[in-house]
PDB file of N, CA and C in Angstrom:
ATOM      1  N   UNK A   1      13.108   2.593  10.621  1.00  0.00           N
ATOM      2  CA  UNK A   1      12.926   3.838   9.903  1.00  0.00           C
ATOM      3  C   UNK A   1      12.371   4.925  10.820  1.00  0.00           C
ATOM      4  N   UNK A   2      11.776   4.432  11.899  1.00  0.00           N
ATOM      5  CA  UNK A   2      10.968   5.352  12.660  1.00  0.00           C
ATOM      6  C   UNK A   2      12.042   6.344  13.261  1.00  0.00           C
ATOM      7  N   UNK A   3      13.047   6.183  13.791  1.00  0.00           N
ATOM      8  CA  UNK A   3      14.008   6.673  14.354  1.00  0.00           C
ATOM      9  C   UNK A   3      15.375   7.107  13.443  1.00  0.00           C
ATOM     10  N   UNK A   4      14.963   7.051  12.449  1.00  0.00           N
ATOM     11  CA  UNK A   4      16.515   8.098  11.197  1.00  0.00           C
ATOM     12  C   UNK A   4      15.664   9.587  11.849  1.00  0.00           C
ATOM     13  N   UNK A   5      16.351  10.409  11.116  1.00  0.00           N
ATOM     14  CA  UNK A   5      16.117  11.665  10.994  1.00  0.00           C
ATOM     15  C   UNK A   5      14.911  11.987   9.676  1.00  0.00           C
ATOM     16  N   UNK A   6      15.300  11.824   8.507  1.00  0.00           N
ATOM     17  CA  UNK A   6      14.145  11.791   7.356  1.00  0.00           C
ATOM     18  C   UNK A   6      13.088  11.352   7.896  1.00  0.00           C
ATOM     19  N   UNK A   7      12.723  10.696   9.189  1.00  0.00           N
ATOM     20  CA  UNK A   7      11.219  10.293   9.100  1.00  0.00           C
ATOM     21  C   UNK A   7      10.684  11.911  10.029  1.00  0.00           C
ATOM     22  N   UNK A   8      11.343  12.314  10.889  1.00  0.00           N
ATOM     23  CA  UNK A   8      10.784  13.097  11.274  1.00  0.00           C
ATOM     24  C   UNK A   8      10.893  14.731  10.796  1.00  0.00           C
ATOM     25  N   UNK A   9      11.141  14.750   9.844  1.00  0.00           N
ATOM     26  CA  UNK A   9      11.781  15.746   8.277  1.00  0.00           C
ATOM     27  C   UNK A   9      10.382  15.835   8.232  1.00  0.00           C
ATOM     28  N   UNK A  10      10.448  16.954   7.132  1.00  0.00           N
ATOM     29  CA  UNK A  10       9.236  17.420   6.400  1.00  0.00           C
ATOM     30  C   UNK A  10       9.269  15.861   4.933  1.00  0.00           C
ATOM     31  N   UNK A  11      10.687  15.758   4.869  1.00  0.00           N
ATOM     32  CA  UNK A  11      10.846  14.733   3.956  1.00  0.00           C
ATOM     33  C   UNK A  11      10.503  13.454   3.940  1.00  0.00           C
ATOM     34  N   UNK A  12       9.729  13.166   5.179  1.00  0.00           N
ATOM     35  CA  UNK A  12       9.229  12.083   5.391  1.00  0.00           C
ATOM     36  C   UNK A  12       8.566  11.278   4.243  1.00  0.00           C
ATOM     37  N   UNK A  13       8.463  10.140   3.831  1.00  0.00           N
ATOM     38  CA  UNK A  13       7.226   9.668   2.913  1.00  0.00           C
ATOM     39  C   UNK A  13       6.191   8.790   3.528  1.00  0.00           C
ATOM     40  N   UNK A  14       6.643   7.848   4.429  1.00  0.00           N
ATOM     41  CA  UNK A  14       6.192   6.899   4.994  1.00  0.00           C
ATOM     42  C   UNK A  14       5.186   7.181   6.159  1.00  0.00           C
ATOM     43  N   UNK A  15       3.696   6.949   6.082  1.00  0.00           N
ATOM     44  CA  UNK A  15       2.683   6.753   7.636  1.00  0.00           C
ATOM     45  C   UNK A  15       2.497   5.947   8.469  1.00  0.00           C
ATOM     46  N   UNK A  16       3.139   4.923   8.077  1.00  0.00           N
ATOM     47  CA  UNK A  16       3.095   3.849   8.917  1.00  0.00           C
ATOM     48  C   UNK A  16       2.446   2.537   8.324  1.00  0.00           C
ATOM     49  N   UNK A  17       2.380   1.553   9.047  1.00  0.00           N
ATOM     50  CA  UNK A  17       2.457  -0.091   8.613  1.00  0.00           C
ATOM     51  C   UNK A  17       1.640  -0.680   9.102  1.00  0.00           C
ATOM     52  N   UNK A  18       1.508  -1.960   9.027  1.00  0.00           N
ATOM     53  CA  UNK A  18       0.509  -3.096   9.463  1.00  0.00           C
ATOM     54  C   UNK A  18       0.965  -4.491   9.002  1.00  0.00           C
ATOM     55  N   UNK A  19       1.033  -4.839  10.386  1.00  0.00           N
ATOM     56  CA  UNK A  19       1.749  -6.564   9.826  1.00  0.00           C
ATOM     57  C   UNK A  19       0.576  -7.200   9.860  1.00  0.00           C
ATOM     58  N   UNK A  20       0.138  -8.214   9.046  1.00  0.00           N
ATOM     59  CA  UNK A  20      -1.112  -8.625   9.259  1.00  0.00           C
ATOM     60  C   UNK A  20      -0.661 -10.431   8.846  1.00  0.00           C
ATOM     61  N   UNK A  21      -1.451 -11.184   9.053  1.00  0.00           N
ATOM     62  CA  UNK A  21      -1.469 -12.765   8.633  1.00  0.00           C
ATOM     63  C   UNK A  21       0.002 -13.261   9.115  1.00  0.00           C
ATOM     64  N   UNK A  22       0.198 -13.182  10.687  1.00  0.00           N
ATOM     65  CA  UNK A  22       1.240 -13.719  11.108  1.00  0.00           C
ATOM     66  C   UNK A  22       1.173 -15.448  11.219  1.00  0.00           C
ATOM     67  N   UNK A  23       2.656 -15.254  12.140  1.00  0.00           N
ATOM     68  CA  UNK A  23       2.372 -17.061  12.200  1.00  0.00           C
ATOM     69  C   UNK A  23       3.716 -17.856  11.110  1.00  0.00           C
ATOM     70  N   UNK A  24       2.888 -17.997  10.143  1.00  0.00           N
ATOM     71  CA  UNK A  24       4.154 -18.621   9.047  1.00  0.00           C
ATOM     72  C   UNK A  24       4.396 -17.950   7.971  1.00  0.00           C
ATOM     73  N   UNK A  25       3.549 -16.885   7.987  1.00  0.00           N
ATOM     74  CA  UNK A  25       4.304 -15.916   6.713  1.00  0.00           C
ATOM     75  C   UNK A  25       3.237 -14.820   7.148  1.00  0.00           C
ATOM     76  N   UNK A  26       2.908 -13.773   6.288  1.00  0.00           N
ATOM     77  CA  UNK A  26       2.280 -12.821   7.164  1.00  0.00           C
ATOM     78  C   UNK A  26       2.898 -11.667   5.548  1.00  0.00           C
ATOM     79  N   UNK A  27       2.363 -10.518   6.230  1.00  0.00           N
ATOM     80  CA  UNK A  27       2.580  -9.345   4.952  1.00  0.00           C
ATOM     81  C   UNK A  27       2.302  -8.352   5.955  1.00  0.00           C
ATOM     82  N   UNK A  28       3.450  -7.370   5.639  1.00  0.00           N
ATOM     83  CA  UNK A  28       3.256  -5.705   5.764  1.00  0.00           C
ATOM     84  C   UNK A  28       3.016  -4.740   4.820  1.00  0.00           C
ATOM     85  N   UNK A  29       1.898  -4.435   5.526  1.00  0.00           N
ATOM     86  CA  UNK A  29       1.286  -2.813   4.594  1.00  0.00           C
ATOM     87  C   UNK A  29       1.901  -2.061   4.432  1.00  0.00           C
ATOM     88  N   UNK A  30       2.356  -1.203   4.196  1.00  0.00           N
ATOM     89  CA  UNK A  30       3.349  -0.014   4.262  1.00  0.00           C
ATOM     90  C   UNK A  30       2.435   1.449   3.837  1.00  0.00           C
ATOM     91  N   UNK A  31       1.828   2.150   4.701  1.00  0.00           N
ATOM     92  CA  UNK A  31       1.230   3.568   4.092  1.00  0.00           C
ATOM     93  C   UNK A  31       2.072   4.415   3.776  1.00  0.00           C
ATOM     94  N   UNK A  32       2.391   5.294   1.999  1.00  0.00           N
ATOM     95  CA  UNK A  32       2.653   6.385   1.896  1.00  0.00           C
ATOM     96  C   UNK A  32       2.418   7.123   1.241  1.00  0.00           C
ATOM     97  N   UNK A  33       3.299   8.251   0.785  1.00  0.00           N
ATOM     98  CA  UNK A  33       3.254   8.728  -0.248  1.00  0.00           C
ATOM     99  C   UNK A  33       3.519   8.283  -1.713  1.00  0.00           C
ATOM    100  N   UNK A  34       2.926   8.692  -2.590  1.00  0.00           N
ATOM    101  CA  UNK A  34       3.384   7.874  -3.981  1.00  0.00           C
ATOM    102  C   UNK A  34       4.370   8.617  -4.912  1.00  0.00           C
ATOM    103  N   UNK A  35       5.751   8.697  -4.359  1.00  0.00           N
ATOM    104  CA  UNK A  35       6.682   9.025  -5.269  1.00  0.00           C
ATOM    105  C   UNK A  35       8.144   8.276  -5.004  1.00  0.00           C
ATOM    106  N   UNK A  36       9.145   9.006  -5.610  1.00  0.00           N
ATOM    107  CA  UNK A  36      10.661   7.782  -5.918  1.00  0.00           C
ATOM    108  C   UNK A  36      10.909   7.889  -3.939  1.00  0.00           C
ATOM    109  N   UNK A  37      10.838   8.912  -3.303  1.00  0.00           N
ATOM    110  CA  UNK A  37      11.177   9.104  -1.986  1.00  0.00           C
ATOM    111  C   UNK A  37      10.437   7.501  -1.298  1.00  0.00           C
ATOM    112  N   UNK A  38       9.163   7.246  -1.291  1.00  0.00           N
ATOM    113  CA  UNK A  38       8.825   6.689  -0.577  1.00  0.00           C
ATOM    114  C   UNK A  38       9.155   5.006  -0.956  1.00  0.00           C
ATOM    115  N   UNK A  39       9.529   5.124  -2.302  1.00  0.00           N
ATOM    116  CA  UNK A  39       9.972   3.761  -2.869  1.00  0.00           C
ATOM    117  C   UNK A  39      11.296   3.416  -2.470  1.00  0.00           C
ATOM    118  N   UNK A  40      12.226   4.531  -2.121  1.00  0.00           N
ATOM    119  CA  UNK A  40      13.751   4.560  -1.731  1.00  0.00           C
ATOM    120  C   UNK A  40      13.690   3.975  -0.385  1.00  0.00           C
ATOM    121  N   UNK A  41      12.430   4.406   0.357  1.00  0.00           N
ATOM    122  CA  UNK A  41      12.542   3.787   1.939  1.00  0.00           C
ATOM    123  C   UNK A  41      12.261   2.507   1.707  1.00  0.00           C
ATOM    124  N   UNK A  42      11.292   1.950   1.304  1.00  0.00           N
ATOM    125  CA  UNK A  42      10.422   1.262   1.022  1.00  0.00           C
ATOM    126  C   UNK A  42      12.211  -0.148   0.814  1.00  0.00           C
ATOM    127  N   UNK A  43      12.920   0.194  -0.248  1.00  0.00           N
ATOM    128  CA  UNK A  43      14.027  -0.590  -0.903  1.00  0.00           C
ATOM    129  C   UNK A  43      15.022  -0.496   0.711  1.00  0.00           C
ATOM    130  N   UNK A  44      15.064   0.615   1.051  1.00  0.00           N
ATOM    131  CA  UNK A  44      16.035   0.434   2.261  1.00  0.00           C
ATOM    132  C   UNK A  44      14.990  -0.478   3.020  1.00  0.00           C
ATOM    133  N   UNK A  45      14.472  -0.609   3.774  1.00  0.00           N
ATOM    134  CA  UNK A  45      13.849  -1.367   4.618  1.00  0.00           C
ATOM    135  C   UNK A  45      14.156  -3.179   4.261  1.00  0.00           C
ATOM    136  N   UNK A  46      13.551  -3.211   2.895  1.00  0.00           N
ATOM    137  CA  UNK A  46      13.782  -4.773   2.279  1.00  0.00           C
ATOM    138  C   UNK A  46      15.353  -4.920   2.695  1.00  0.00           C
ATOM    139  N   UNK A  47      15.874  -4.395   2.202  1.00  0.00           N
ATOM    140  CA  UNK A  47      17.936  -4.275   2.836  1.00  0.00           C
ATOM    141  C   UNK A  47      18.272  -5.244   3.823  1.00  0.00           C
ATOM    142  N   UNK A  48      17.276  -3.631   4.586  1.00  0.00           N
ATOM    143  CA  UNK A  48      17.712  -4.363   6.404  1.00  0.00           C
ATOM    144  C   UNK A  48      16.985  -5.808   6.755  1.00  0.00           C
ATOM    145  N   UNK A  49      16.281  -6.152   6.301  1.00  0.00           N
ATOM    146  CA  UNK A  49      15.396  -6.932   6.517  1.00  0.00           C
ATOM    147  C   UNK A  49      16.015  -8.237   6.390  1.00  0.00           C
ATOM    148  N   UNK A  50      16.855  -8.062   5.335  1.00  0.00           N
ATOM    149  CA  UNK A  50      17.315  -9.201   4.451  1.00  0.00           C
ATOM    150  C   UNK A  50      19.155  -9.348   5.159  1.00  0.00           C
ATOM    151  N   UNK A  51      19.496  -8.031   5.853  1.00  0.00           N
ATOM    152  CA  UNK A  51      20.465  -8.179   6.411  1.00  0.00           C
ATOM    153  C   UNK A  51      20.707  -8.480   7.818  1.00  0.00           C
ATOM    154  N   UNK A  52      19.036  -8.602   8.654  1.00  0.00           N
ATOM    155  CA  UNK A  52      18.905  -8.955   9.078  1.00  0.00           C
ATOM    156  C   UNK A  52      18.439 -10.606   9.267  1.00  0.00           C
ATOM    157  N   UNK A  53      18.033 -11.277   8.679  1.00  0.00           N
ATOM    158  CA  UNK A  53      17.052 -12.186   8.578  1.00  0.00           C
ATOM    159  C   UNK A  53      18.067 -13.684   7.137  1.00  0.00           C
ATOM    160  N   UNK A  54      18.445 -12.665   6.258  1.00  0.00           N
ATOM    161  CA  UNK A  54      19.215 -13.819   4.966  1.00  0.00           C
ATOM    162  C   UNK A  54      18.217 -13.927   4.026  1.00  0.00           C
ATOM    163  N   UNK A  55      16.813 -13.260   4.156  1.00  0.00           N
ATOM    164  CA  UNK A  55      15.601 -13.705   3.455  1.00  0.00           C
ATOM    165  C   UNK A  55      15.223 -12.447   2.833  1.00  0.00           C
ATOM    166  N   UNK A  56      15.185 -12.190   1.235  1.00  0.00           N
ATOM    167  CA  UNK A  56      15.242 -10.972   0.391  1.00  0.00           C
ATOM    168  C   UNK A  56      13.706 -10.596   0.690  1.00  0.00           C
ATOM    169  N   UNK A  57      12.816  -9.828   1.351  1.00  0.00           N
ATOM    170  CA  UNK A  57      11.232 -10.169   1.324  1.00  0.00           C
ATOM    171  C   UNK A  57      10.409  -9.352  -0.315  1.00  0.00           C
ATOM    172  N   UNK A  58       9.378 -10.077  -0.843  1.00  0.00           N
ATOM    173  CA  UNK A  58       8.719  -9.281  -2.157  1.00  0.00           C
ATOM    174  C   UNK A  58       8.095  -8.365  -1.678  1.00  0.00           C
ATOM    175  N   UNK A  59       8.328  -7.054  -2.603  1.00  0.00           N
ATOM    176  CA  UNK A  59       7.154  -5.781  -2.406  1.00  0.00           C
ATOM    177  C   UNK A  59       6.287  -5.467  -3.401  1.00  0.00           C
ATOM    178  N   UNK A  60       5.173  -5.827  -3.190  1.00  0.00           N
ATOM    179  CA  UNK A  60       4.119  -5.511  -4.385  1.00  0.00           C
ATOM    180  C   UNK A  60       4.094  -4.078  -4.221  1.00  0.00           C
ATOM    181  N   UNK A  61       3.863  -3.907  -5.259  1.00  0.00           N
ATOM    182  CA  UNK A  61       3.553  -2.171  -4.872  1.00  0.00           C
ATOM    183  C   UNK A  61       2.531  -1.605  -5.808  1.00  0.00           C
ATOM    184  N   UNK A  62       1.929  -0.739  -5.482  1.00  0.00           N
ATOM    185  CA  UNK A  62       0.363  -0.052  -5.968  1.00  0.00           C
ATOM    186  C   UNK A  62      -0.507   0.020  -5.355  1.00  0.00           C
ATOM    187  N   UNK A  63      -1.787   0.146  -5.923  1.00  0.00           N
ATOM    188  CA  UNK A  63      -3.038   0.210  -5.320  1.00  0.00           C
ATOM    189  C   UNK A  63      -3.879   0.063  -6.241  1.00  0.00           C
ATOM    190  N   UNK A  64      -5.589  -0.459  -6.325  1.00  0.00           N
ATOM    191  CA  UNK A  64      -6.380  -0.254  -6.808  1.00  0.00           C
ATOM    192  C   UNK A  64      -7.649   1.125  -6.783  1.00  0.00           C
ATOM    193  N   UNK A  65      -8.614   0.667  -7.838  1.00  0.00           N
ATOM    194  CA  UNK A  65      -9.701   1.179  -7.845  1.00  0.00           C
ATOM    195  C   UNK A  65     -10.011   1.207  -6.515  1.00  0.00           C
ATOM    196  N   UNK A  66     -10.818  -0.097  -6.417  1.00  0.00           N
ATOM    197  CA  UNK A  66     -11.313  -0.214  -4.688  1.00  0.00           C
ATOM    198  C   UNK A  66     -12.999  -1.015  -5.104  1.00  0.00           C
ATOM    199  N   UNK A  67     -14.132  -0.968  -4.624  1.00  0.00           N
ATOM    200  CA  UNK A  67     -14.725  -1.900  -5.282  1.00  0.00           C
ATOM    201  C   UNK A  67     -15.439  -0.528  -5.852  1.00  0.00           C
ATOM    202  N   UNK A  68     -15.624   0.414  -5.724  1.00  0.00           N
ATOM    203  CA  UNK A  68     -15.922   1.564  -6.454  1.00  0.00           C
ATOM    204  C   UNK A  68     -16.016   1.436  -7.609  1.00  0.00           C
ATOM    205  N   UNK A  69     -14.824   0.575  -8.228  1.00  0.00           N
ATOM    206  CA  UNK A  69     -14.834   0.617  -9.594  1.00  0.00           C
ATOM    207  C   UNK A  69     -15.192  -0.653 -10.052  1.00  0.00           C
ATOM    208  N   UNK A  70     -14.792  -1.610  -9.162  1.00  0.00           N
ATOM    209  CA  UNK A  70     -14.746  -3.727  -9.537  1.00  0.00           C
ATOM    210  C   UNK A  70     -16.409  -3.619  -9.197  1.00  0.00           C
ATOM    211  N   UNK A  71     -16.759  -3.198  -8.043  1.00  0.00           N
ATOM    212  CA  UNK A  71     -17.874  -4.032  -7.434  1.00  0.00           C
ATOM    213  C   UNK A  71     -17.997  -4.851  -6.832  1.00  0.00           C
ATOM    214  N   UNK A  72     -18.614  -5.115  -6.314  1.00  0.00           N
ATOM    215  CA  UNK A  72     -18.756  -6.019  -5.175  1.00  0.00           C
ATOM    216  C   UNK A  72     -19.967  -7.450  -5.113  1.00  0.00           C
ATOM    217  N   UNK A  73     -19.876  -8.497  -4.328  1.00  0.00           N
ATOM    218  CA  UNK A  73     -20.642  -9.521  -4.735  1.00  0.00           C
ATOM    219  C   UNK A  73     -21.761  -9.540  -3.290  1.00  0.00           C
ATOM    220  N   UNK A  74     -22.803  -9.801  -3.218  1.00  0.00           N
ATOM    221  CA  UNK A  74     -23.926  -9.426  -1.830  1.00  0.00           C
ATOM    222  C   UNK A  74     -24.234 -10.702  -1.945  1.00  0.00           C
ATOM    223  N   UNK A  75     -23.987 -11.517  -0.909  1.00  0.00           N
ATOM    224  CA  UNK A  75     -24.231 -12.748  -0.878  1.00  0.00           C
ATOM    225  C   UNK A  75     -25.806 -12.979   0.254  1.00  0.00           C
ATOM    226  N   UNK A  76     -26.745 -13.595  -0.045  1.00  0.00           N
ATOM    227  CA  UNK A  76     -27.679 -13.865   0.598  1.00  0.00           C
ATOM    228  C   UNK A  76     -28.577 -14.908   0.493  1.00  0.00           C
ATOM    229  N   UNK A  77     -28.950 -15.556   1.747  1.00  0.00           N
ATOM    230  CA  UNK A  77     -29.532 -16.939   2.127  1.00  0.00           C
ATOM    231  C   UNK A  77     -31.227 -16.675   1.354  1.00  0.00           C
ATOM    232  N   UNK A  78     -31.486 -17.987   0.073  1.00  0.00           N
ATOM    233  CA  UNK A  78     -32.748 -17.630  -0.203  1.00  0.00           C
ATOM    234  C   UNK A  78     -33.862 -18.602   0.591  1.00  0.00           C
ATOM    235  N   UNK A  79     -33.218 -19.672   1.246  1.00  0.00           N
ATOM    236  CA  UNK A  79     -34.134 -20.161   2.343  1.00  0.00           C
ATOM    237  C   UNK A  79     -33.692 -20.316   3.913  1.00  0.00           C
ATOM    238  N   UNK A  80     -34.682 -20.299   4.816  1.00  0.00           N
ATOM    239  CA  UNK A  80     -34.113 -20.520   5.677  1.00  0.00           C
ATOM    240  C   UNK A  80     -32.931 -21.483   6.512  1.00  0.00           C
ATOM    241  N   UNK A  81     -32.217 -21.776   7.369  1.00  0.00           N
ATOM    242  CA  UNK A  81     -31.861 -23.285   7.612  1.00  0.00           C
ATOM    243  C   UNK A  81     -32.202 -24.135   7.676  1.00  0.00           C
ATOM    244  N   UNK A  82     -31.896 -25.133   7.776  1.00  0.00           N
ATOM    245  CA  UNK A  82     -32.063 -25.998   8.379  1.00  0.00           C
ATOM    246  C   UNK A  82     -31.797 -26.864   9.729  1.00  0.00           C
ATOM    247  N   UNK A  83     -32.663 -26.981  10.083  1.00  0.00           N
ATOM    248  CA  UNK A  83     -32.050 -27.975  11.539  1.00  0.00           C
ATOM    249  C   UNK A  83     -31.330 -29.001  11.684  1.00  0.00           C
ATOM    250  N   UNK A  84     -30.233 -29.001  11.669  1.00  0.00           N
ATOM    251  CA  UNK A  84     -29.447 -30.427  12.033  1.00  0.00           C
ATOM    252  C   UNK A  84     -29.666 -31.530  12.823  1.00  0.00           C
TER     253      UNK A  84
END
């Protein structure tokens, strides 16, 4: 995608990615904008992927609160260690 023309458009949607948890399976981030444009790349990409590879990949898509809203858990030691 980096190299079509639409990415370097004002029409761009997409900021860029992050492959993370490689190895035997792994997931890409995908940063963008949140409208049908960035979901259209988003579907072309799975395409190539799959026309590359034979393997359809899943796209979750959304976002949350963040813990802003969940919260968060503070985990802390109430005695010291112990020596082994």
């Amino acid at each position: 995608m980096q190299h079509c023309k639409v990415s370097k458009s004002e029409n761009g949607t997409l900021f860029g990615a992050k492959i993370t948890g490689g190895g035997s399976g792994g997931s890409v981030c995908i940063v963008g904008r949140n409208c049908l444009r960035s979901s259209e790349q988003i579907l072309e990409i799975q395409k190539k992927y799959k026309a590359a590879t034979g393997f359809m990949p899943f796209v979750f898509e959304g976002s949350s609160p963040g813990a802003g809203e969940f919260g968060y858990l503070k985990i802390r030691r109430r005695f010291p260690p112990t020596e082994a």
